[in-house]
N, C-alpha and C. Protein backbone atom coordinates (compact mmCIF):
# COMPACT_ATOMS: atom_id res chain seq x y z
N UNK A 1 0.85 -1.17 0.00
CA UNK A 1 0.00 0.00 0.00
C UNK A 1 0.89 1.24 0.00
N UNK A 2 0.58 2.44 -0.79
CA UNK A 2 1.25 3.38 -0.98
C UNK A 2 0.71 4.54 -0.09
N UNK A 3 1.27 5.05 0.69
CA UNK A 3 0.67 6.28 1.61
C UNK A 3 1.40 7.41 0.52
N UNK A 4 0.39 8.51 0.15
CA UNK A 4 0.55 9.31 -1.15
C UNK A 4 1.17 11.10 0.15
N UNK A 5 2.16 11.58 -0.09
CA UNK A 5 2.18 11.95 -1.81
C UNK A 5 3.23 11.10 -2.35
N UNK A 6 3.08 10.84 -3.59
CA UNK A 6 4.21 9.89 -4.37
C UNK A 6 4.50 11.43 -5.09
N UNK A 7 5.87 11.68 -5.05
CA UNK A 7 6.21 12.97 -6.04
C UNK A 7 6.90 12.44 -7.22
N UNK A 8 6.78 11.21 -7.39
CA UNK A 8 7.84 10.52 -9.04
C UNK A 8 6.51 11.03 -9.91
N UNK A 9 7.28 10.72 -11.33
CA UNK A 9 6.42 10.69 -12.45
C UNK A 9 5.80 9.69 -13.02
N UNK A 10 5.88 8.58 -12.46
CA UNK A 10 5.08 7.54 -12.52
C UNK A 10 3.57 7.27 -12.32
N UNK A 11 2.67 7.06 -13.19
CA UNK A 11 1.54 7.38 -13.07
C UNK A 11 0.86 5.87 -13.01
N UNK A 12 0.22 5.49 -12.17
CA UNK A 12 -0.50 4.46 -11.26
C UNK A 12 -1.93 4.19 -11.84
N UNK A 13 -2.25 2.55 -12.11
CA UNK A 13 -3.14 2.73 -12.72
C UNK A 13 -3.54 1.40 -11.97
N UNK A 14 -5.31 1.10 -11.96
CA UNK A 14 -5.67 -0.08 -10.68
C UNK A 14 -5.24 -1.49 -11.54
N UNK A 15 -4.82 -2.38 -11.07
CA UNK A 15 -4.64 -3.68 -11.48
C UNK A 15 -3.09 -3.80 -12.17
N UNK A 16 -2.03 -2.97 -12.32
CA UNK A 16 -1.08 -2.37 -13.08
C UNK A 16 0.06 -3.45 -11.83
N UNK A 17 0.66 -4.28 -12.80
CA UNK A 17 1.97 -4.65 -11.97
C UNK A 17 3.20 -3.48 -12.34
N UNK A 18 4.01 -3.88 -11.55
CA UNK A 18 5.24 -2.92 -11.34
C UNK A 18 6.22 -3.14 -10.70
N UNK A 19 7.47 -2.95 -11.07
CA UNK A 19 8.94 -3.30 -10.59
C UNK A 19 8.87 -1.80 -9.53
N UNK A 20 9.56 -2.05 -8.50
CA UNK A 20 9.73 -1.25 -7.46
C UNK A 20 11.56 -1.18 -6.50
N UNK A 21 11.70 -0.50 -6.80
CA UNK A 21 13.37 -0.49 -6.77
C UNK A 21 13.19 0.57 -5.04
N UNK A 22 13.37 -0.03 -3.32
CA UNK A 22 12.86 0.74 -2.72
C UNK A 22 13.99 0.98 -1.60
N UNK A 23 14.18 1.77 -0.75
CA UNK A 23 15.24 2.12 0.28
C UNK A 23 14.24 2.09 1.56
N UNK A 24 14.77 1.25 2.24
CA UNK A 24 14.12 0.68 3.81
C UNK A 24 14.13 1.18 4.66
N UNK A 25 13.62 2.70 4.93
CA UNK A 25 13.64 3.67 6.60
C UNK A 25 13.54 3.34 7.37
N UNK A 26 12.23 2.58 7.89
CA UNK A 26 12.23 1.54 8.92
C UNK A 26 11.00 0.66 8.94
N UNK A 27 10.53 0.16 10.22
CA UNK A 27 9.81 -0.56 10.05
C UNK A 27 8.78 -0.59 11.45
N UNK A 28 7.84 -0.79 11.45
CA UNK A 28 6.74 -1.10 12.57
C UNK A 28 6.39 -2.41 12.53
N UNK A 29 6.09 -2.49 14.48
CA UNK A 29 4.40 -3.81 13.90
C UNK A 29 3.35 -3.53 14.75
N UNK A 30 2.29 -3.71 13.57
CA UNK A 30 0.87 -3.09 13.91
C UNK A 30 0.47 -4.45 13.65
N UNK A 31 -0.17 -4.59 14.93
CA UNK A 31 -1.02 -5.75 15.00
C UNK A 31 -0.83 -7.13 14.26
N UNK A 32 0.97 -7.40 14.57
CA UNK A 32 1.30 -8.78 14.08
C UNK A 32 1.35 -8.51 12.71
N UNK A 33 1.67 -7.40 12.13
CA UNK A 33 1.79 -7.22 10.48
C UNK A 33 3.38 -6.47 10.58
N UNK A 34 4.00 -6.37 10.00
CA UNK A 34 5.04 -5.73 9.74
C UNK A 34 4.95 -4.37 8.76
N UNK A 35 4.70 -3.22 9.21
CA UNK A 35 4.50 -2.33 8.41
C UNK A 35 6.01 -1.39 7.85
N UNK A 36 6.57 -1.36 6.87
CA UNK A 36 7.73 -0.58 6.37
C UNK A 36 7.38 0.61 5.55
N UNK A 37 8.04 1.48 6.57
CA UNK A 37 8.64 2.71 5.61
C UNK A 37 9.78 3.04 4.42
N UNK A 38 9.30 3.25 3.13
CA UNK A 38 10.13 3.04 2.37
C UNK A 38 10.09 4.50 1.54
N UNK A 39 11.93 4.45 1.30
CA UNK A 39 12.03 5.99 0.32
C UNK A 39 11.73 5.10 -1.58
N UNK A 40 10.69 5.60 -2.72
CA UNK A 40 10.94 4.40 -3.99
C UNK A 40 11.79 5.44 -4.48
N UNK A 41 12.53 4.90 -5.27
CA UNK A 41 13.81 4.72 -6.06
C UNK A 41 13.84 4.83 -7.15
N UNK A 42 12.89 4.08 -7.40
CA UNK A 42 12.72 3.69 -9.09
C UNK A 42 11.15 2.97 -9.47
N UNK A 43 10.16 3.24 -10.10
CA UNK A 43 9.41 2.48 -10.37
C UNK A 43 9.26 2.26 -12.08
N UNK A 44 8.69 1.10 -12.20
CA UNK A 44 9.02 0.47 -13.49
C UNK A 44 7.74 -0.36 -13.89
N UNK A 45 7.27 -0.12 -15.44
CA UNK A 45 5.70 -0.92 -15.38
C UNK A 45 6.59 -2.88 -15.71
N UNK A 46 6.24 -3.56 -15.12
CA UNK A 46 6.41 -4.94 -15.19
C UNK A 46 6.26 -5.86 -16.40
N UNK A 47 6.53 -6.51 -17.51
CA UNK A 47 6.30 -7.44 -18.29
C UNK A 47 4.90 -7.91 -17.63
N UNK A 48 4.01 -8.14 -18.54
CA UNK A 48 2.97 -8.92 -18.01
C UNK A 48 2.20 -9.24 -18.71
N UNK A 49 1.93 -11.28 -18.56
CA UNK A 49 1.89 -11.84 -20.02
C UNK A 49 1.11 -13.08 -19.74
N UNK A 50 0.43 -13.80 -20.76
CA UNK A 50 -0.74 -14.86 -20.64
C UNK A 50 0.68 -15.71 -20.84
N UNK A 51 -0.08 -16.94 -20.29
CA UNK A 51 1.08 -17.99 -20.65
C UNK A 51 0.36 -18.64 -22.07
N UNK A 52 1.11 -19.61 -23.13
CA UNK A 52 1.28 -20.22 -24.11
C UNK A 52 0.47 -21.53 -23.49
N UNK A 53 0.06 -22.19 -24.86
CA UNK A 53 -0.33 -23.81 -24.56
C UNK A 53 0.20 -24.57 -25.09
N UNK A 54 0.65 -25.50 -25.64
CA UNK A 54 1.34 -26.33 -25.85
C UNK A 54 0.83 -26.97 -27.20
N UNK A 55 -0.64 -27.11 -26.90
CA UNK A 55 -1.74 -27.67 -27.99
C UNK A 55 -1.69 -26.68 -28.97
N UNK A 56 -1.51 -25.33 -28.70
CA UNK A 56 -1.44 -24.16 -29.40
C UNK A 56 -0.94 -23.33 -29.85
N UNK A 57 0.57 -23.76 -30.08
CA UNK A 57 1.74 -23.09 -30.41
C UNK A 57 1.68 -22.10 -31.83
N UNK A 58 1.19 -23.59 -32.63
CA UNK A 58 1.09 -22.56 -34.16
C UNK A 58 0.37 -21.77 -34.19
N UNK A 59 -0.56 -21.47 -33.27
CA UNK A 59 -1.82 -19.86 -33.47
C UNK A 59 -1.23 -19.15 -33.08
N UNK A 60 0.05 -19.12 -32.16
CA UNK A 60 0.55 -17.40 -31.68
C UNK A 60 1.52 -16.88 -32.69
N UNK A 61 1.22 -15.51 -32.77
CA UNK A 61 1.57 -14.72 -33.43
C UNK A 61 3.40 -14.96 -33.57
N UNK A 62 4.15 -15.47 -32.17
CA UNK A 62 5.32 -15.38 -32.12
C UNK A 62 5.72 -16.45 -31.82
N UNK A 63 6.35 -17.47 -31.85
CA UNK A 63 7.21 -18.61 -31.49
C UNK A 63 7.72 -18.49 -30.10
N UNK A 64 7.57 -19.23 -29.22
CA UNK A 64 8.15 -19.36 -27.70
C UNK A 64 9.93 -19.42 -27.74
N UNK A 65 10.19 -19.90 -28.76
CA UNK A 65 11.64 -19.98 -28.68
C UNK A 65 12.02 -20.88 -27.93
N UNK A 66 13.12 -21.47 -28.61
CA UNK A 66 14.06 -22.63 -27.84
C UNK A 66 15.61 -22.20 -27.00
N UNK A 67 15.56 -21.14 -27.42
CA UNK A 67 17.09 -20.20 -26.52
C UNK A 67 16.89 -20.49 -24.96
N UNK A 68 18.56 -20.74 -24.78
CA UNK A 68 18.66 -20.21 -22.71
C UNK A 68 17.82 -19.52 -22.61
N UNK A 69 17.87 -19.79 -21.28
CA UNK A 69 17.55 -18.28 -20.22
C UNK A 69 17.94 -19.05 -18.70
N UNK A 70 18.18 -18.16 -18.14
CA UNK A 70 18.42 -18.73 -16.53
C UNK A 70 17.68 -17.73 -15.98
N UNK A 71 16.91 -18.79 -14.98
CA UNK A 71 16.21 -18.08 -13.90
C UNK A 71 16.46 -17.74 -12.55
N UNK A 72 16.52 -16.57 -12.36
CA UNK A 72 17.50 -15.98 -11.12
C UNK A 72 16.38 -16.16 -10.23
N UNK A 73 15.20 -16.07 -10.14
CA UNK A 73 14.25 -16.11 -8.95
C UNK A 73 12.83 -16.42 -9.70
N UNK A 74 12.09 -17.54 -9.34
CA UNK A 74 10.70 -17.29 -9.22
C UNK A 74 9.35 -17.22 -7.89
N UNK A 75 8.51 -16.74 -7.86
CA UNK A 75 7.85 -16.84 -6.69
C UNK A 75 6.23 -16.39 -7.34
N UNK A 76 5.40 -16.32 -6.21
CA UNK A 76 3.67 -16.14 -6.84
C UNK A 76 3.41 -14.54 -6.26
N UNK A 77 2.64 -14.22 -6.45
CA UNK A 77 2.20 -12.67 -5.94
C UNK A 77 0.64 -12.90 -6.30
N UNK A 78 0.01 -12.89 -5.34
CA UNK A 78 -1.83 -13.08 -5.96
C UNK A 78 -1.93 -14.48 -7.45
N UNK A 79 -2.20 -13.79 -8.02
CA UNK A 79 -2.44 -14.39 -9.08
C UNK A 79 -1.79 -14.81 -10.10
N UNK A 80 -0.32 -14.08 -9.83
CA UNK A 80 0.66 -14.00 -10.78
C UNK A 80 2.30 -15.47 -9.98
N UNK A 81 2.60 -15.50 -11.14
CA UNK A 81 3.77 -16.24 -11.71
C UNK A 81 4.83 -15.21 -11.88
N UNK A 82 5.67 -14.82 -10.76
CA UNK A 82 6.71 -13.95 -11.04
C UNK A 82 8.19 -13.92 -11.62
N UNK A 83 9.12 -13.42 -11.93
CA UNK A 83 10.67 -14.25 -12.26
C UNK A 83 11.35 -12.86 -12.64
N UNK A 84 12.49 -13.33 -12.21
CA UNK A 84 13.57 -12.55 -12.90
C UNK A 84 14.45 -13.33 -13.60
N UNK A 85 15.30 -13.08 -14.44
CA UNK A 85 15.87 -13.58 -15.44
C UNK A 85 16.87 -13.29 -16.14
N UNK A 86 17.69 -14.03 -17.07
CA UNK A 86 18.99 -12.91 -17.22
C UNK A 86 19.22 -13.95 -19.31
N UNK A 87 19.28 -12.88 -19.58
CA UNK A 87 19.44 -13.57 -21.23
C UNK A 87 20.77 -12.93 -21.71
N UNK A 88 21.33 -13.80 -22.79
CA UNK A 88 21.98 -12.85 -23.15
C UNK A 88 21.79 -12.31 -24.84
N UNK A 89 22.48 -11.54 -25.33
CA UNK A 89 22.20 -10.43 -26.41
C UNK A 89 23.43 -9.90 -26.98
N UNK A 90 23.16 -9.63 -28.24
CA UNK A 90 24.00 -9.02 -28.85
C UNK A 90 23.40 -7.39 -29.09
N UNK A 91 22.25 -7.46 -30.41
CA UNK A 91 21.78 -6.49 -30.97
C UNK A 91 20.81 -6.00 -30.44
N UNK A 92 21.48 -4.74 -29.80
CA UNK A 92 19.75 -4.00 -28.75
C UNK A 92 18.45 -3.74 -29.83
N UNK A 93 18.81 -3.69 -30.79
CA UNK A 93 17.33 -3.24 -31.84
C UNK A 93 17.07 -4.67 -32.22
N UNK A 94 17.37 -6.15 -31.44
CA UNK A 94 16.35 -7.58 -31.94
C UNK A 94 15.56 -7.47 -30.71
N UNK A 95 14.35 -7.84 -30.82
CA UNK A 95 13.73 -8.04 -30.04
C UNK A 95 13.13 -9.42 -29.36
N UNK A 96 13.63 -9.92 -28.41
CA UNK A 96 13.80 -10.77 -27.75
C UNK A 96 12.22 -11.29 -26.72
N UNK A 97 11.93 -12.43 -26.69
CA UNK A 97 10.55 -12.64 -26.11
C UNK A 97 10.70 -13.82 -24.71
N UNK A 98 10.41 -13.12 -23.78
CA UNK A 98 10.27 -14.65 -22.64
C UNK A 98 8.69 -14.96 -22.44
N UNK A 99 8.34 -15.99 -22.71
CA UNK A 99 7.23 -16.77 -22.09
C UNK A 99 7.09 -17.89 -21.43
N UNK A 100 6.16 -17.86 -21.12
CA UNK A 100 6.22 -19.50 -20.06
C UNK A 100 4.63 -20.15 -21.06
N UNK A 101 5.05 -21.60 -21.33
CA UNK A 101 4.48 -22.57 -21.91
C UNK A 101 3.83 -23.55 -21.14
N UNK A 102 2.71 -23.87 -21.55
CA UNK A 102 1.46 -25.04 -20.28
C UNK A 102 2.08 -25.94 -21.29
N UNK A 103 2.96 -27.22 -20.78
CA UNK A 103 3.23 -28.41 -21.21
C UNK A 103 1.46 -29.49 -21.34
N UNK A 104 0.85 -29.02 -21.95
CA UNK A 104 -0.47 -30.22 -22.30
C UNK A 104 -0.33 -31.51 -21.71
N UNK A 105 0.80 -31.72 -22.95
CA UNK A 105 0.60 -33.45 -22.87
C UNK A 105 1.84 -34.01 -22.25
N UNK A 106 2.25 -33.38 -21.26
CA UNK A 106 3.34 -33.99 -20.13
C UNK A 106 2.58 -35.02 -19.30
N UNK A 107 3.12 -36.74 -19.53
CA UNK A 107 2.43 -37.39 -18.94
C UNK A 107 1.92 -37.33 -17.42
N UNK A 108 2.47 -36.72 -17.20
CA UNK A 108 1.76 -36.19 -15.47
C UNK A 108 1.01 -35.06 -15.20
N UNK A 109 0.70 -34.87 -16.14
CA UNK A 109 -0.43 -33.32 -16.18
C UNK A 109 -1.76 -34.02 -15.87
N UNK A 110 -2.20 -33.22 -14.70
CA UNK A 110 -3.25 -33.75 -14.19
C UNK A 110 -4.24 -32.46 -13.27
N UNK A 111 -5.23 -32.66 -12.63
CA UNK A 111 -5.79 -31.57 -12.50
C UNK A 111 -4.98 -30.99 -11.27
N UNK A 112 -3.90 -31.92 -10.45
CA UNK A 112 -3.26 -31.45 -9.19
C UNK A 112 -1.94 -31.23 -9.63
N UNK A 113 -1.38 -30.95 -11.06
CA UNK A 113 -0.10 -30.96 -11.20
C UNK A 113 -0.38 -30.09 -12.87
N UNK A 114 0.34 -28.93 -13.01
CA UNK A 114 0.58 -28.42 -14.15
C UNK A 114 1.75 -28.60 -14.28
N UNK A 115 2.94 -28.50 -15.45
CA UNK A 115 3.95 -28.31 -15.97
C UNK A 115 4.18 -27.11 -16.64
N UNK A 116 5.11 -26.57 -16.54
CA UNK A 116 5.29 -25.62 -17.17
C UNK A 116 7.01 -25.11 -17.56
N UNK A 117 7.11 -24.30 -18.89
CA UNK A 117 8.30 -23.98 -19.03
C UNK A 117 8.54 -22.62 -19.60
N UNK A 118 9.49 -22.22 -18.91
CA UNK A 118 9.72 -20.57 -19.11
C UNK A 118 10.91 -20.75 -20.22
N UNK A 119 10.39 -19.89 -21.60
CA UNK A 119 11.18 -19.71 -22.96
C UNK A 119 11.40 -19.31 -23.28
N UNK A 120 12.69 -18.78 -23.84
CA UNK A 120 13.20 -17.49 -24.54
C UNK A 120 13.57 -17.77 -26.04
N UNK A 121 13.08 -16.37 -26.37
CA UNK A 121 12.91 -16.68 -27.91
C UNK A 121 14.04 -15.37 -28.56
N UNK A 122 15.12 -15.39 -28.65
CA UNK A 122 16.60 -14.22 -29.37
C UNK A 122 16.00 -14.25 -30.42
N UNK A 123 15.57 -14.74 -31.32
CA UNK A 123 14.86 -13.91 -33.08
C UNK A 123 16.53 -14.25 -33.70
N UNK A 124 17.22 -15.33 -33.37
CA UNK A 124 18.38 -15.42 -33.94
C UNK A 124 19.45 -14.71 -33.60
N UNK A 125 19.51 -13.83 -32.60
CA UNK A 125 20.44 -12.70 -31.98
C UNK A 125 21.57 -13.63 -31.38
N UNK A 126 22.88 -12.98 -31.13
CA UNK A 126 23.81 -13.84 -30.39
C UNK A 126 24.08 -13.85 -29.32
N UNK A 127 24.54 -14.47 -28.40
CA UNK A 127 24.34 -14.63 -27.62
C UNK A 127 25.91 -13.84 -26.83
N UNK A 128 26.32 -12.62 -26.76
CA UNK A 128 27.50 -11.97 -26.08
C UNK A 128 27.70 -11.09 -24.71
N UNK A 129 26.29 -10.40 -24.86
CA UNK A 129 26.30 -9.44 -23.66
C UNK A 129 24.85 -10.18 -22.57
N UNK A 130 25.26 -10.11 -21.69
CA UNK A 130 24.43 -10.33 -20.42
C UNK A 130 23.21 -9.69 -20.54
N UNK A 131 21.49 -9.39 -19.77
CA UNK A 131 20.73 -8.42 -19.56
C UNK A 131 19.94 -9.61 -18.57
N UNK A 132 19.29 -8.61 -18.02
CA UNK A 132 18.08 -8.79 -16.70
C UNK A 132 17.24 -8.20 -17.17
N UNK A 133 15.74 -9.06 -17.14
CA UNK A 133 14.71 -9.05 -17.10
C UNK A 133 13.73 -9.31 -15.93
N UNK A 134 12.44 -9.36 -16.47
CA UNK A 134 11.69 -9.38 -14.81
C UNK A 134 10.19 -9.45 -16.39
N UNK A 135 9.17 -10.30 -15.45
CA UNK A 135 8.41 -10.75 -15.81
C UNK A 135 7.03 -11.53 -15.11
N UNK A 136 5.69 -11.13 -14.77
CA UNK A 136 4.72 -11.80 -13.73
C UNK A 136 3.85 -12.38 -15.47
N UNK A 137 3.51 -13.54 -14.88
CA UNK A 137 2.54 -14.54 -16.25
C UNK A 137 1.51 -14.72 -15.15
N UNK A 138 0.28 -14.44 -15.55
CA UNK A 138 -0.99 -14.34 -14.91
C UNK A 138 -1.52 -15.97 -15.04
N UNK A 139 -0.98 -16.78 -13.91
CA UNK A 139 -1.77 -17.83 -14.05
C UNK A 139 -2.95 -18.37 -13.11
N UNK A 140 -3.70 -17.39 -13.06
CA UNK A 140 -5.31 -17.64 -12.54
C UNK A 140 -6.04 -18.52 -12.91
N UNK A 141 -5.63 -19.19 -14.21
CA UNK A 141 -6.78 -20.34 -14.83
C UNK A 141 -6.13 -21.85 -14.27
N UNK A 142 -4.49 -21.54 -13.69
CA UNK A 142 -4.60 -22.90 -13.41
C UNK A 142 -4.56 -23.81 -12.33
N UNK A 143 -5.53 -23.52 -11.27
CA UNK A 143 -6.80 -23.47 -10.43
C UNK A 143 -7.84 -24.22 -11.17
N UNK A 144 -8.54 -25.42 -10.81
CA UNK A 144 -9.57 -25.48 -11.81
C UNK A 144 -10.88 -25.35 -10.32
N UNK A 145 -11.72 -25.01 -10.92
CA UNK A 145 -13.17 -24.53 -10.09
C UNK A 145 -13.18 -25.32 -8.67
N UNK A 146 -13.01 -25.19 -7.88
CA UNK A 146 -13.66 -26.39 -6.81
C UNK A 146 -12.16 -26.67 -5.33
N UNK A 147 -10.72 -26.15 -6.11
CA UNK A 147 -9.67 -26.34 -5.66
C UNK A 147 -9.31 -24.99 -4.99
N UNK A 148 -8.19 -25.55 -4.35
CA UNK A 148 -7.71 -24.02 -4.00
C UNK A 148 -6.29 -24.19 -4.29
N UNK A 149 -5.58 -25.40 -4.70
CA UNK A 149 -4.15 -25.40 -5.17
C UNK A 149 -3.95 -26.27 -6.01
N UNK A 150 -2.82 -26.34 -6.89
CA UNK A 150 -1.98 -27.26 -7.68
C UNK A 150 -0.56 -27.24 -7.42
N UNK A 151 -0.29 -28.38 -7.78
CA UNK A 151 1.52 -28.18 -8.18
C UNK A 151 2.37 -27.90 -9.14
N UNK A 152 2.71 -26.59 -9.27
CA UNK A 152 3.22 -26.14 -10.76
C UNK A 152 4.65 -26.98 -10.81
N UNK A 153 4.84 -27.18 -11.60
CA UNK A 153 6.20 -28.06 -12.09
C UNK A 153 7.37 -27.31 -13.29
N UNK A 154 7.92 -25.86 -12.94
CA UNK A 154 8.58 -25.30 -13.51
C UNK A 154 10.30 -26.26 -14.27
N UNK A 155 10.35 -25.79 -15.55
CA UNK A 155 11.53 -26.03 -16.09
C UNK A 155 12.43 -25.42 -16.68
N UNK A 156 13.13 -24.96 -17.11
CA UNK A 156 13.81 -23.96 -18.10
C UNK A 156 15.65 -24.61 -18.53
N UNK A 157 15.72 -24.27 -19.77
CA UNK A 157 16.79 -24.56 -20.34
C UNK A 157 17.98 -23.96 -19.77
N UNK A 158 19.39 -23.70 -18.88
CA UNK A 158 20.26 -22.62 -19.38
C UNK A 158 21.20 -22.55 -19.61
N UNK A 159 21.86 -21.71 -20.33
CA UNK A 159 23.17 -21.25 -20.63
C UNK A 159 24.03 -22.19 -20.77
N UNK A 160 24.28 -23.03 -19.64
CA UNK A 160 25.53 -24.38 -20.02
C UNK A 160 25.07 -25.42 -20.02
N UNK A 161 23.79 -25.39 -20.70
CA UNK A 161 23.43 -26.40 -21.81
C UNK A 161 22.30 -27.44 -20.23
N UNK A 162 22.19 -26.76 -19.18
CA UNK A 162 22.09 -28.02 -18.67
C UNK A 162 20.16 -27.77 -17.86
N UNK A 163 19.15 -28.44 -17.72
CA UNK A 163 18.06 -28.19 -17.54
C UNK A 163 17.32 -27.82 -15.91
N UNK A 164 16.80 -26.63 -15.29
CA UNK A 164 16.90 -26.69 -14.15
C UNK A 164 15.18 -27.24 -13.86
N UNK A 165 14.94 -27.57 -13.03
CA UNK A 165 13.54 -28.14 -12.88
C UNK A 165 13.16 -27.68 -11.43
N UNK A 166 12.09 -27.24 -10.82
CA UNK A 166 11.65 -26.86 -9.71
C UNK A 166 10.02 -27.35 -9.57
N UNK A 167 9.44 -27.44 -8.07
CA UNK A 167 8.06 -27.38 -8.08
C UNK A 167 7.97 -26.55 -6.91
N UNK A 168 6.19 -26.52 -7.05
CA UNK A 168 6.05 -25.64 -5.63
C UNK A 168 4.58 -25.79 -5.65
N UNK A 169 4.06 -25.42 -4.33
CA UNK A 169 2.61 -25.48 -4.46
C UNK A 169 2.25 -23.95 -4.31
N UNK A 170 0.69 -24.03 -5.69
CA UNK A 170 0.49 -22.62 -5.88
C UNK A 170 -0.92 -22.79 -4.94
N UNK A 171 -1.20 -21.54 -4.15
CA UNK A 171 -2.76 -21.89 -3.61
C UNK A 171 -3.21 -20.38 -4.21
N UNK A 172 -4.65 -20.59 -4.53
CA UNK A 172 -5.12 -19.38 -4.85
C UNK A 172 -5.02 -18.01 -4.18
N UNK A 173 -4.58 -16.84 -4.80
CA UNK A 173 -4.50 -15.59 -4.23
C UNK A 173 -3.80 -15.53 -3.51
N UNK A 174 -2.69 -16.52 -3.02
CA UNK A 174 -1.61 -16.36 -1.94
C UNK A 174 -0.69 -15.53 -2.54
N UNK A 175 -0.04 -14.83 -1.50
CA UNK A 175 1.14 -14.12 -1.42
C UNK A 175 2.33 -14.48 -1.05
N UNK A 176 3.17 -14.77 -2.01
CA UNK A 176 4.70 -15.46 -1.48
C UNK A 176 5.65 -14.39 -2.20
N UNK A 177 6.74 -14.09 -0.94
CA UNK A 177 7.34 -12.85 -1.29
C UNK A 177 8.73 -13.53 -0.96
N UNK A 178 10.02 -13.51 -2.28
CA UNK A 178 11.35 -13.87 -2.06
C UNK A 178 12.19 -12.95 -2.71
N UNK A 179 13.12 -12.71 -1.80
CA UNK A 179 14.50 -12.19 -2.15
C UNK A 179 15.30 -11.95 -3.69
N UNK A 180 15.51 -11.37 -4.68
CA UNK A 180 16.29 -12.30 -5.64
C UNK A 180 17.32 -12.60 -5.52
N UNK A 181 18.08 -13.42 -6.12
CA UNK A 181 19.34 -14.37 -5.65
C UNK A 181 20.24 -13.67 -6.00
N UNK A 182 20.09 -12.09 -6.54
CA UNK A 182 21.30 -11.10 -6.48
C UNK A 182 21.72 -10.21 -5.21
N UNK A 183 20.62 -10.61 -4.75
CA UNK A 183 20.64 -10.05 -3.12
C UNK A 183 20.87 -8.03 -3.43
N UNK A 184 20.24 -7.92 -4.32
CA UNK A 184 20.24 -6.38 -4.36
C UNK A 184 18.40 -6.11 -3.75
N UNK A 185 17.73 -5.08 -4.36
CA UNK A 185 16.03 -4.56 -3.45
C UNK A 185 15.34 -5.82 -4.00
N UNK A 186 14.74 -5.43 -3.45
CA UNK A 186 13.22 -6.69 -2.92
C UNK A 186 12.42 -6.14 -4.41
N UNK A 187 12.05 -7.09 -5.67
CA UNK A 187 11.18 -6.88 -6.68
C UNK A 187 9.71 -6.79 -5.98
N UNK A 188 9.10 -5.79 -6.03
CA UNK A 188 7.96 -5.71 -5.60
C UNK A 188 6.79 -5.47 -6.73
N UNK A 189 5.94 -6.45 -6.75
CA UNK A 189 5.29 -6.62 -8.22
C UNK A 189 3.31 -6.27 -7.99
N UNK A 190 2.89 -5.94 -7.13
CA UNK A 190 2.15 -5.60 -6.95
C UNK A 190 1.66 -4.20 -5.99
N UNK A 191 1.51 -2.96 -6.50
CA UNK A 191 0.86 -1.72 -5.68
C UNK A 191 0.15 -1.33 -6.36
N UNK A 192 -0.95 -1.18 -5.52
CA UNK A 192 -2.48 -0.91 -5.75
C UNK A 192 -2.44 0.79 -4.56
């Protein structure tokens, strides 16, 4: 929650994710909550993206891509599928795409277990200079009616060729808040 006045030029809009770059004044606790005072730094509108199907590759407009990517952090925020990420690049004018893909027909896809894989797509670019990204994939649909969790089953290709695999349990509308593994500010992906 933002206690206003905000004097940046960043203009706030309801439902709007956002990168939040913040300096930690201090902190309270009100009633078993941890309330922080923070100076922002930097705010930034967030990547924010439907995930791919698997069954449905050839209808999107763009190819998921088979390129690295390494994933420096993922975690949930409400509804969202969060990550940071690091690709690398040659030509700043190619334009480069990360998505995350619903594996269909992964024999263990079931109504208590999704699969999924986060993809980067270089457009043929080379692979020389480093960059960080950041990215929330709205996965609200995969919940089916009646549940309140699944087990997402994350994968991703990287860099030295080798495959990282993770799970976790997602429960609806929960809030799970982690560190990134650069140990620089806290990505904060949701202010309303």
């Amino acid at each position: 929650e933002i206690e206003l006045p905000y004097t940046g030029d960043f203009t706030f809009r309801d439902d709007q994710r956002v990168a939040v770059n913040v300096h930690i004044l201090g902190e309270k606790l009100v009633d078993g909550v941890v309330h922080y005072q923070v100076q922002i730094l930097e705010i930034a509108q967030l990547l924010t993206k439907q995930p791919m199907y698997s069954s449905r590759l050839a209808e999107y407009e763009q190819a998921p891509g088979n390129d690295p990517v390494n994933v420096l952090s993922a975690w949930f925020t409400g509804n969202y599928l969060n990550s940071e990420f690091q690709i690398m690049y040659n030509n700043e004018t190619v334009d480069h795409f990360i998505n995350l893909v619903v594996i269909e027909e992964h024999p263990e896809t079931d109504e208590d277990n999704i699969y999924v894989e986060v993809r980067h797509n270089a457009n043929g670019d080379s692979p020389l200079e480093s960059g960080l990204g950041a990215v929330a994939f709205d996965i609200r649909k995969f919940i089916p009616e009646g549940k309140n969790s699944v087990t997402i089953h994350l994968s991703y290709r990287m860099y030295n060729g080798q495959t990282q695999n993770y799970e976790w349990e997602y429960k609806r509308g929960k809030v799970e808040t982690q560190m990134n593994q650069r140990k620089m500010s806290k990505l904060i992906t949701n202010i309303r």
